[in-house]
Protein backbone atom coordinates (compact mmCIF):
# COMPACT_ATOMS: atom_id res chain seq x y z
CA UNK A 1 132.39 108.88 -42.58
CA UNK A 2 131.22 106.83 -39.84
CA UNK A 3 128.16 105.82 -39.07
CA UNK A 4 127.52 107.13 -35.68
CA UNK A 5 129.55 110.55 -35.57
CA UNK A 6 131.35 111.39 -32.58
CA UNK A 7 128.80 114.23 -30.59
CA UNK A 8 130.97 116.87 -28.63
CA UNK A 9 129.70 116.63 -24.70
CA UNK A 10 127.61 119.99 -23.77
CA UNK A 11 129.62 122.62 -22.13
CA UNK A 12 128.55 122.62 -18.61
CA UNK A 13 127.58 126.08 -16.67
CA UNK A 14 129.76 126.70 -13.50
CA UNK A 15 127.81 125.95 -10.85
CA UNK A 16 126.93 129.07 -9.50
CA UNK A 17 127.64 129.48 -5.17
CA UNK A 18 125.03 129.18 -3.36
CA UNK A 19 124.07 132.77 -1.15
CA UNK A 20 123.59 133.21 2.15
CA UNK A 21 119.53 133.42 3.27
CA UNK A 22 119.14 137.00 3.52
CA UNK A 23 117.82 137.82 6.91
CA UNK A 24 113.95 139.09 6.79
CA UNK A 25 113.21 142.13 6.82
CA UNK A 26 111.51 143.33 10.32
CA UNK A 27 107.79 143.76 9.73
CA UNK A 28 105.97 147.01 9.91
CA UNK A 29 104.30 147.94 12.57
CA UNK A 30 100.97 147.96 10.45
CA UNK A 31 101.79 144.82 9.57
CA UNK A 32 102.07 143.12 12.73
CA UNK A 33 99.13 144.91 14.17
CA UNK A 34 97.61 143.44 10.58
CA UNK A 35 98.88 139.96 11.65
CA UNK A 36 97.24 140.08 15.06
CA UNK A 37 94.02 141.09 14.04
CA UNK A 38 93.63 138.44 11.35
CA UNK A 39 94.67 135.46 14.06
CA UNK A 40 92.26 137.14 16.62
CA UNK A 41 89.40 137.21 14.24
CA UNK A 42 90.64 133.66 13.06
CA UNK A 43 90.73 132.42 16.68
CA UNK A 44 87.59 134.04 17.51
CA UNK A 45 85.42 132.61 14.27
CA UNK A 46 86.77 129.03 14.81
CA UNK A 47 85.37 129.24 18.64
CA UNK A 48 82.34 130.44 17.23
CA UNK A 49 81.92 128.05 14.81
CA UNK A 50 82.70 125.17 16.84
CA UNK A 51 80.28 126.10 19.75
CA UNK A 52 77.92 126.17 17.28
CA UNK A 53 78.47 122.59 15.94
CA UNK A 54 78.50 121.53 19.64
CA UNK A 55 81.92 120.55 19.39
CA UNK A 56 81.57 118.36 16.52
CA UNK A 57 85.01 118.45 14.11
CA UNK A 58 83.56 117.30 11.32
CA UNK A 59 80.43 119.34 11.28
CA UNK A 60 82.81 122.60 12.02
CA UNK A 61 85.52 121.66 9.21
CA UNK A 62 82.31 121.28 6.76
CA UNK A 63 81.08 125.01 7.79
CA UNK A 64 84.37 126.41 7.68
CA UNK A 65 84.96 124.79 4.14
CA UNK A 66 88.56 122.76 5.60
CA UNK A 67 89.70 119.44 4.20
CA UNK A 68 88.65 117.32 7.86
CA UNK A 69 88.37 117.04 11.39
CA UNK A 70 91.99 116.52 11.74
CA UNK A 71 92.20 120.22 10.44
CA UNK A 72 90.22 121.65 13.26
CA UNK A 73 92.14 119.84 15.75
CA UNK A 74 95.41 121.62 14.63
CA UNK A 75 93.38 124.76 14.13
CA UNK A 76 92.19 124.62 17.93
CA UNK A 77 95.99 123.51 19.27
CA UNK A 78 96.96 126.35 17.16
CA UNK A 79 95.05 129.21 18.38
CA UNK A 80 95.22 127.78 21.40
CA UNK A 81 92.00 126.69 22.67
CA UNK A 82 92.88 122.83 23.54
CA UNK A 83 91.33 123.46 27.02
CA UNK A 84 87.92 125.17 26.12
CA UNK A 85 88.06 121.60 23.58
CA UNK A 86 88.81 119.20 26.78
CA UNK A 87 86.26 121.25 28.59
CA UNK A 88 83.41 120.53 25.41
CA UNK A 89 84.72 116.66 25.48
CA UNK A 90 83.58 116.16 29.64
């Protein structure tokens, strides 16, 4: 017998096709009045929270326990308050 014995390769699975996304289902009504609440009360605590720091990024990302300024700054593009921030800034 040889020293090194011939191995059989592994039988490979068929790769299996790939589906088609499935389209999302439509929310709920209660779910999109849900979805509105939660980014008004987001918007709402963020311009809180930032009036109170006078503006300052880093002070507000330390109260609202995110990673940095840069995070508030897509936080306030994102709930759209870039002008009440340009305002602060003159």
């Amino acid at each position: 017998m040889p020293k090194h014995a011939a191995t059989k390769p592994a039988a490979t699975k068929p790769t299996p096709r790939a589906k088609a996304p499935a389209k999302p289902r439509p929310k709920s009504t209660l779910s999109q009045v849900g979805d509105a609440a939660k980014l008004t009360a987001e918007r709402k605590l963020l311009l809180k929270t930032l009036r109170a720091q006078a503006w300052n990024l880093s002070a507000t990302a330390r109260e609202l326990g995110m990673t940095d300024a840069s995070s508030v700054l897509r936080a306030v593009a994102r709930y759209d308050l870039t002008a009440e921030y340009e305002r602060a800034r003159t």
